[in-house]
N, C-alpha and C. Protein backbone atom coordinates (compact mmCIF):
# COMPACT_ATOMS: atom_id res chain seq x y z
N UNK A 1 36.35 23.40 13.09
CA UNK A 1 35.08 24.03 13.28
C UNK A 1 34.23 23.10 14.12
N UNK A 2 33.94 23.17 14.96
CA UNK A 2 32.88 22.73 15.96
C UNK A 2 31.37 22.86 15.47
N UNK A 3 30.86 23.57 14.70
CA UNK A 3 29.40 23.56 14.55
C UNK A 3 29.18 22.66 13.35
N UNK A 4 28.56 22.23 13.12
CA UNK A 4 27.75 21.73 11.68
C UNK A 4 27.58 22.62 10.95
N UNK A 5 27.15 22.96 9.69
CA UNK A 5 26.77 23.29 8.51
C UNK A 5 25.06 23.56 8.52
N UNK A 6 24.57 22.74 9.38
CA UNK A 6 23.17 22.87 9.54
C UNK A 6 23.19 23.74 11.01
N UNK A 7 23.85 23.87 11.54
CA UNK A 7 23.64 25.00 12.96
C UNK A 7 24.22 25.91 12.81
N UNK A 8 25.11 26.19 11.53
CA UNK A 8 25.72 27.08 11.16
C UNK A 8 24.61 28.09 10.44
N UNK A 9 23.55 27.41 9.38
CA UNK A 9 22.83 27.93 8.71
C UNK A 9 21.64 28.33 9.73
N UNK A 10 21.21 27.45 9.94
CA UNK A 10 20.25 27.90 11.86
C UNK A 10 20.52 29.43 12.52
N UNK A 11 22.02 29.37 12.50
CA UNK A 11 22.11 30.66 12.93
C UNK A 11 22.35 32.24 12.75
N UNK A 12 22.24 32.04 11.09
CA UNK A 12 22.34 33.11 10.61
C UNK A 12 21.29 34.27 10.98
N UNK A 13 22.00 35.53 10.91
CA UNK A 13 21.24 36.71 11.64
C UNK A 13 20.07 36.96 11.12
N UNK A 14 19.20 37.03 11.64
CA UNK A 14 17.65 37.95 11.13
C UNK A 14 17.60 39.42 11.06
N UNK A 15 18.26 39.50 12.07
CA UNK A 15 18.35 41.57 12.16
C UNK A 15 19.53 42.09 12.63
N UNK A 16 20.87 42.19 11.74
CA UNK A 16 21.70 43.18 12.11
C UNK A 16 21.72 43.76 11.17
N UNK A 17 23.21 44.55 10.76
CA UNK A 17 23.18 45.79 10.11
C UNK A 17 23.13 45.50 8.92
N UNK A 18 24.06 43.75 8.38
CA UNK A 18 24.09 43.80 6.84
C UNK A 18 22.59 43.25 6.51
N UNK A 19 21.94 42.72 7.44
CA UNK A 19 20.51 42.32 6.89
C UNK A 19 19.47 43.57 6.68
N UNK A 20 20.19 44.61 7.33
CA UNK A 20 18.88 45.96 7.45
C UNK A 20 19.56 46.71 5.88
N UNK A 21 21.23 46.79 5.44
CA UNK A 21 21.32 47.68 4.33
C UNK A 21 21.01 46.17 3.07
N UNK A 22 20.47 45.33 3.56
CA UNK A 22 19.91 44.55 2.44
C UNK A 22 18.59 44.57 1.80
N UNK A 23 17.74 44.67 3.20
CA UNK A 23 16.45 45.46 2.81
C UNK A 23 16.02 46.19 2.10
N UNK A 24 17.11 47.32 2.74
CA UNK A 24 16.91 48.84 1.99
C UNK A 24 17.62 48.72 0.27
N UNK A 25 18.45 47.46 0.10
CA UNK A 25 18.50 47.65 -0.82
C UNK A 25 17.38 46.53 -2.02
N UNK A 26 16.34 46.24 -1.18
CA UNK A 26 15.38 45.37 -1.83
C UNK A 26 14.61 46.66 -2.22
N UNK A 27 14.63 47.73 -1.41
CA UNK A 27 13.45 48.80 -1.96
C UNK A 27 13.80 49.44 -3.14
N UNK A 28 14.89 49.61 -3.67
CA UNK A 28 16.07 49.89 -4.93
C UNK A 28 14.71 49.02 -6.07
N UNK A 29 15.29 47.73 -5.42
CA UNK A 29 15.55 46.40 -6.61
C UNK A 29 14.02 45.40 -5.89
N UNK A 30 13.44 45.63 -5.82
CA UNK A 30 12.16 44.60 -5.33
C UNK A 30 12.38 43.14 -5.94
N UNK A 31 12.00 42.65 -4.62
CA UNK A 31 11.92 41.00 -4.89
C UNK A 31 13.31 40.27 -5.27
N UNK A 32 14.92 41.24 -4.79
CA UNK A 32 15.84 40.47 -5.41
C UNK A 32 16.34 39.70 -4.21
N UNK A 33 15.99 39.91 -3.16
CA UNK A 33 16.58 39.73 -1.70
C UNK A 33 15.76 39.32 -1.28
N UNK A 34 15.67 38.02 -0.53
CA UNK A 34 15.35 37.87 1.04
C UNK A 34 15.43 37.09 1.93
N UNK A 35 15.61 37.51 3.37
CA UNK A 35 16.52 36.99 4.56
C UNK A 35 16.36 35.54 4.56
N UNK A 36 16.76 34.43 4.18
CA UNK A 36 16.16 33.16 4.45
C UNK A 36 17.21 32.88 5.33
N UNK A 37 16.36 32.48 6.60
CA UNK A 37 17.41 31.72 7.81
C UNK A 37 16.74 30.59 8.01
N UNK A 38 17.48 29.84 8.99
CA UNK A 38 17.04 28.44 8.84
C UNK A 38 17.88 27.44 8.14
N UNK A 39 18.11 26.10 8.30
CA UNK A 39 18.26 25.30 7.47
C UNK A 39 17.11 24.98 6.25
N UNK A 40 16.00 24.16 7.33
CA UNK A 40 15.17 23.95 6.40
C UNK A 40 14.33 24.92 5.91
N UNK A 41 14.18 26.29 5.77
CA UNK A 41 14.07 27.52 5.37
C UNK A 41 14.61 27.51 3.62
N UNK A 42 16.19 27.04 3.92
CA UNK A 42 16.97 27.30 2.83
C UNK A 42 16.67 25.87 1.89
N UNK A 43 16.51 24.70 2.71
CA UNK A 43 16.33 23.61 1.73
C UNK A 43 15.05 23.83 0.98
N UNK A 44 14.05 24.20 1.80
CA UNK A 44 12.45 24.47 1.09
C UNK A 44 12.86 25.74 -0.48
N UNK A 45 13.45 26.79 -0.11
CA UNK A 45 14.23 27.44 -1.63
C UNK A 45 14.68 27.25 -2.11
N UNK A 46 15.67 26.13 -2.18
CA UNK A 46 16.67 26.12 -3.21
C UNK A 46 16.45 24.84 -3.71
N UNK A 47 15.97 23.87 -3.47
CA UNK A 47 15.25 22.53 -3.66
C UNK A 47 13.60 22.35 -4.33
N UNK A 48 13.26 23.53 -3.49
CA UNK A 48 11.29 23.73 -3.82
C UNK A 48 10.94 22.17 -3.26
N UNK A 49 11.52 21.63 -2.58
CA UNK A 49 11.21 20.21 -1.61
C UNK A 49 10.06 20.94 -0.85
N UNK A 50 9.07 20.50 -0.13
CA UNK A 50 8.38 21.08 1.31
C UNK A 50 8.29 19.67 1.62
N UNK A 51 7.93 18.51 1.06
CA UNK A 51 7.62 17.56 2.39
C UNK A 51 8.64 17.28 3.52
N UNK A 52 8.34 17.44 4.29
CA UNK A 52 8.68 17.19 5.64
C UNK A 52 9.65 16.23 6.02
N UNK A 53 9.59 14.82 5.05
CA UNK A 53 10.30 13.69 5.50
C UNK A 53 11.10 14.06 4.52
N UNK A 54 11.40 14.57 3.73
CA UNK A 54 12.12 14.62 3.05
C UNK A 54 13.28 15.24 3.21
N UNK A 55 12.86 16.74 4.02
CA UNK A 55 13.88 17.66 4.37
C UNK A 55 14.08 17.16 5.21
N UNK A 56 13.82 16.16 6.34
CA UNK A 56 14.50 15.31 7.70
C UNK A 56 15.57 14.76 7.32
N UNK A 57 15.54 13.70 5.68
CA UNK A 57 16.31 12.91 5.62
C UNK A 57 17.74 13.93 5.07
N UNK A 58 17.61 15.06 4.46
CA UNK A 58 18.65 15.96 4.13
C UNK A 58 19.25 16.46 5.04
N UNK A 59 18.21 16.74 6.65
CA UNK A 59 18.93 16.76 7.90
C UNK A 59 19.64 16.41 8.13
N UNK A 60 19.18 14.95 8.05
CA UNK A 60 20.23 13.73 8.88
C UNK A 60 21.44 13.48 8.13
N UNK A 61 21.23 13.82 6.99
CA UNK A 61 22.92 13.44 6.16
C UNK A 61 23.69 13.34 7.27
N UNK A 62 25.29 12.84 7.23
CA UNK A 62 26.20 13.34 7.78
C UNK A 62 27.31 13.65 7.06
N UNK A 63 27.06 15.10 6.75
CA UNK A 63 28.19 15.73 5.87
C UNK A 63 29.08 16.09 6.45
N UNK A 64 29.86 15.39 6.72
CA UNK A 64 31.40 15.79 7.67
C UNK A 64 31.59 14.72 7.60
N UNK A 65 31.55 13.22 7.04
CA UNK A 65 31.68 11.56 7.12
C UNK A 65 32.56 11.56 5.61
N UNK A 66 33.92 12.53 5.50
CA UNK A 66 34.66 12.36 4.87
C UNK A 66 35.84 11.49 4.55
N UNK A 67 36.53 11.16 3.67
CA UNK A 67 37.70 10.58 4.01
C UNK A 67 38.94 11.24 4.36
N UNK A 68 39.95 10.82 4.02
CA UNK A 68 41.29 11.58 4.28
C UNK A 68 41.86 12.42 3.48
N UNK A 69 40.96 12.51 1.84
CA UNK A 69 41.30 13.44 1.24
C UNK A 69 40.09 14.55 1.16
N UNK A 70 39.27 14.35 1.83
CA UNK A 70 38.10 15.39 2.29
C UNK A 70 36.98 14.91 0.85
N UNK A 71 36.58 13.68 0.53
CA UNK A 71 35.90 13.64 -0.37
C UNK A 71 34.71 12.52 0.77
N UNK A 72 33.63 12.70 -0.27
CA UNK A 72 32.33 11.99 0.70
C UNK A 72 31.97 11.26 -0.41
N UNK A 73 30.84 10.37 -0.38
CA UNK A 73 30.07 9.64 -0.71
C UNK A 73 28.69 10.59 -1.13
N UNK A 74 28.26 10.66 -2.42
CA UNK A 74 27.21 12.21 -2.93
C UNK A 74 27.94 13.36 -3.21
N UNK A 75 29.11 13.54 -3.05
CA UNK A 75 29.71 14.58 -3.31
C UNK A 75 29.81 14.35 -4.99
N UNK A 76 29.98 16.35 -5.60
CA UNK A 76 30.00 16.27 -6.65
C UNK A 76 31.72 16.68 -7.26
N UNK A 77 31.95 16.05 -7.73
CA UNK A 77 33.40 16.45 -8.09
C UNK A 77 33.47 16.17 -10.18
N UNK A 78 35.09 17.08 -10.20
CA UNK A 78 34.99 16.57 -11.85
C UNK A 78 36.55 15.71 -11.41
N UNK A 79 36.10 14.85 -12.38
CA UNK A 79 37.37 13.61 -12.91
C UNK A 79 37.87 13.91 -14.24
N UNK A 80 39.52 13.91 -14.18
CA UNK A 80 40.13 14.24 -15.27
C UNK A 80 40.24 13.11 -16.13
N UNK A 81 40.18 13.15 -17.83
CA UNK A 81 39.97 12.05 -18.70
C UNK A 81 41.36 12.16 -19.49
N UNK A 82 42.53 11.58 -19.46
CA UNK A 82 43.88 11.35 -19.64
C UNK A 82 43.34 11.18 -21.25
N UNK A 83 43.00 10.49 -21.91
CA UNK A 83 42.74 10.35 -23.19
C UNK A 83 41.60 10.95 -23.89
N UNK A 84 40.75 12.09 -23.19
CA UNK A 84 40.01 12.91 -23.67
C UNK A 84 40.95 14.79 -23.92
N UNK A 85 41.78 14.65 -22.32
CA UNK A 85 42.58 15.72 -22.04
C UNK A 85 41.32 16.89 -21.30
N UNK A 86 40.64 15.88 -20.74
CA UNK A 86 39.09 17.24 -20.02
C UNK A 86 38.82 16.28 -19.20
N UNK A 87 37.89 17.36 -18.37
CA UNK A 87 37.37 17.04 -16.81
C UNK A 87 36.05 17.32 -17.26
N UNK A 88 35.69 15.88 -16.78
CA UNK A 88 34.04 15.34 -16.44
C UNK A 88 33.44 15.54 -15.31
N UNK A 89 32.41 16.08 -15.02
CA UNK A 89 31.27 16.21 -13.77
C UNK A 89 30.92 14.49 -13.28
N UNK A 90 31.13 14.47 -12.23
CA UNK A 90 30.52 13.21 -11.44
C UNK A 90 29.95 13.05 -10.31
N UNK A 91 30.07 12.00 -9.58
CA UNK A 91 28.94 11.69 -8.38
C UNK A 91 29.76 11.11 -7.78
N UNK A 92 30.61 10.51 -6.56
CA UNK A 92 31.13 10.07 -5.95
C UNK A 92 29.99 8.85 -5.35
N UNK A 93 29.88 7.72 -5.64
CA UNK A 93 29.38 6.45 -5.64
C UNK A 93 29.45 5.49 -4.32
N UNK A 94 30.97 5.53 -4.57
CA UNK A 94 31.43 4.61 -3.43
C UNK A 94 33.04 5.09 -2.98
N UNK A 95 33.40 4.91 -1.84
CA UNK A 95 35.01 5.14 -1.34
C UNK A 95 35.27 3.74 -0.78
N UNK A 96 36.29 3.37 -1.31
CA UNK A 96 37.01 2.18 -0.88
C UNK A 96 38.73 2.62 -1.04
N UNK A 97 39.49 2.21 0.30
CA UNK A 97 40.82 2.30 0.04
C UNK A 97 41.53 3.59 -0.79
N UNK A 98 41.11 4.68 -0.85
CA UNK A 98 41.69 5.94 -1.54
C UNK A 98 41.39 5.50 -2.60
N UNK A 99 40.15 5.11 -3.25
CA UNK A 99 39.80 4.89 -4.39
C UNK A 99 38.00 5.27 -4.61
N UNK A 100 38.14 5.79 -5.77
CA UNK A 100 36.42 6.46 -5.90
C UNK A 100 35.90 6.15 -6.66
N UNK A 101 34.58 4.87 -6.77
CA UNK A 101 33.86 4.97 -7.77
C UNK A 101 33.26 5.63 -7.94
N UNK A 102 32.85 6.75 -9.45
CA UNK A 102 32.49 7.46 -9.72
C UNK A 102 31.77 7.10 -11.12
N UNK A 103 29.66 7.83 -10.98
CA UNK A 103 29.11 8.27 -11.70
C UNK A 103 29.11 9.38 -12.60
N UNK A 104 29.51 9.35 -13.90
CA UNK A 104 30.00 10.78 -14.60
C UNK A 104 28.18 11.13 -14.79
N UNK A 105 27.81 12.35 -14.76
CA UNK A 105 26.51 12.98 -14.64
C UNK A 105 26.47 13.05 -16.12
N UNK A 106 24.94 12.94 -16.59
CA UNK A 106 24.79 12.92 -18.35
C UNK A 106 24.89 11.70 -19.04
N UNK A 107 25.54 10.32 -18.17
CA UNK A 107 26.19 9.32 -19.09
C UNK A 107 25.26 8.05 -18.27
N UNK A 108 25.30 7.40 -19.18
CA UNK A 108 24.46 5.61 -18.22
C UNK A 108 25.94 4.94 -17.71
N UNK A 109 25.37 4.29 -16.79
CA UNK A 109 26.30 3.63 -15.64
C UNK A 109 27.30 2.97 -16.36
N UNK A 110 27.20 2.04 -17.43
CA UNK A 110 28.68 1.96 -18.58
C UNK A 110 29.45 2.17 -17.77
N UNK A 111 29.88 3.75 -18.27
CA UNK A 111 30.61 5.00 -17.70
C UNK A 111 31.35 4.86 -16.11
N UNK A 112 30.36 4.23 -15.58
CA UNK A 112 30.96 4.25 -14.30
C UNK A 112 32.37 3.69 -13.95
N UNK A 113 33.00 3.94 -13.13
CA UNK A 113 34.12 3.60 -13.25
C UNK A 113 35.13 3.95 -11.68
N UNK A 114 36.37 3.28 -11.23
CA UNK A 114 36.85 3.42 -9.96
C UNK A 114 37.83 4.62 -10.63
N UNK A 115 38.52 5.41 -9.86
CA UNK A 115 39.12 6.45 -10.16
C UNK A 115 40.36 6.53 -8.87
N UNK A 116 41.54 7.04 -9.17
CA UNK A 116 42.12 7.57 -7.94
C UNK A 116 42.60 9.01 -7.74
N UNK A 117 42.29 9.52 -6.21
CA UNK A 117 42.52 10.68 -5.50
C UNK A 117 43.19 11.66 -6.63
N UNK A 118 44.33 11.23 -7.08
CA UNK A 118 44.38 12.26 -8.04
C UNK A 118 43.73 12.32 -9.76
N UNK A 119 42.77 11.74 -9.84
CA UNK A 119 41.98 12.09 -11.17
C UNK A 119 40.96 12.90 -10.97
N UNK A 120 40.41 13.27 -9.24
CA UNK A 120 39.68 14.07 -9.14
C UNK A 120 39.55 15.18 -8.19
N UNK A 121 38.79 15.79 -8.50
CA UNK A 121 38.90 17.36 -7.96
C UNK A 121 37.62 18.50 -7.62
């Protein structure tokens, strides 16, 4: 894919056909729909962020600065617990060498811990 994720969202349609039978179906259902285009359009809704520097710095991410198993640094993934027999929610921390330190979400840093490619998912 050649575009970004942020020019991808930039370019979503304002007025074709599935945005016009979406409308019509807001007149059904009021207030369940509406067109948000834009990046920072979509970060200001789904965040309720508005300052300005803020949504810059969510700009600038570079979400495509993956490794070789397609995992990032902020990414949210679950890690499997061999002696629990369940998968934990986490934070991807740090990548070193096909190895992930990972923040489990809910828990103090303790918890934290290096993990490999296949404990998580």
């Amino acid at each position: 894919m050649d575009k970004s994720i942020i020019q991808l969202v930039d370019e979503l349609p304002t007025d074709n056909i599935t945005v016009k039978v979406l409308k019509a179906l807001d007149y059904v259902a009021p207030s369940e729909w509406s067109n948000l285009t834009g990046f920072e359009n979509n970060i200001r809704s789904i965040t309720g962020v508005s300052d300005a520097k803020v949504i810059q710095k969510i700009r600038d991410r570079d979400l495509r600065s993956t490794d070789d198993n397609g995992y990032a640094v902020g990414q949210k993934v679950k890690c499997w617990d061999d002696d629990q027999e369940a998968w934990y929610s986490a934070t991807i921390e740090q990548i070193q060498n096909q190895q992930y330190f990972v923040h489990y979400i809910g828990y103090d840093s303790s918890y934290d811990e290096w993990v490999d490619s296949d404990e998580i998912s």
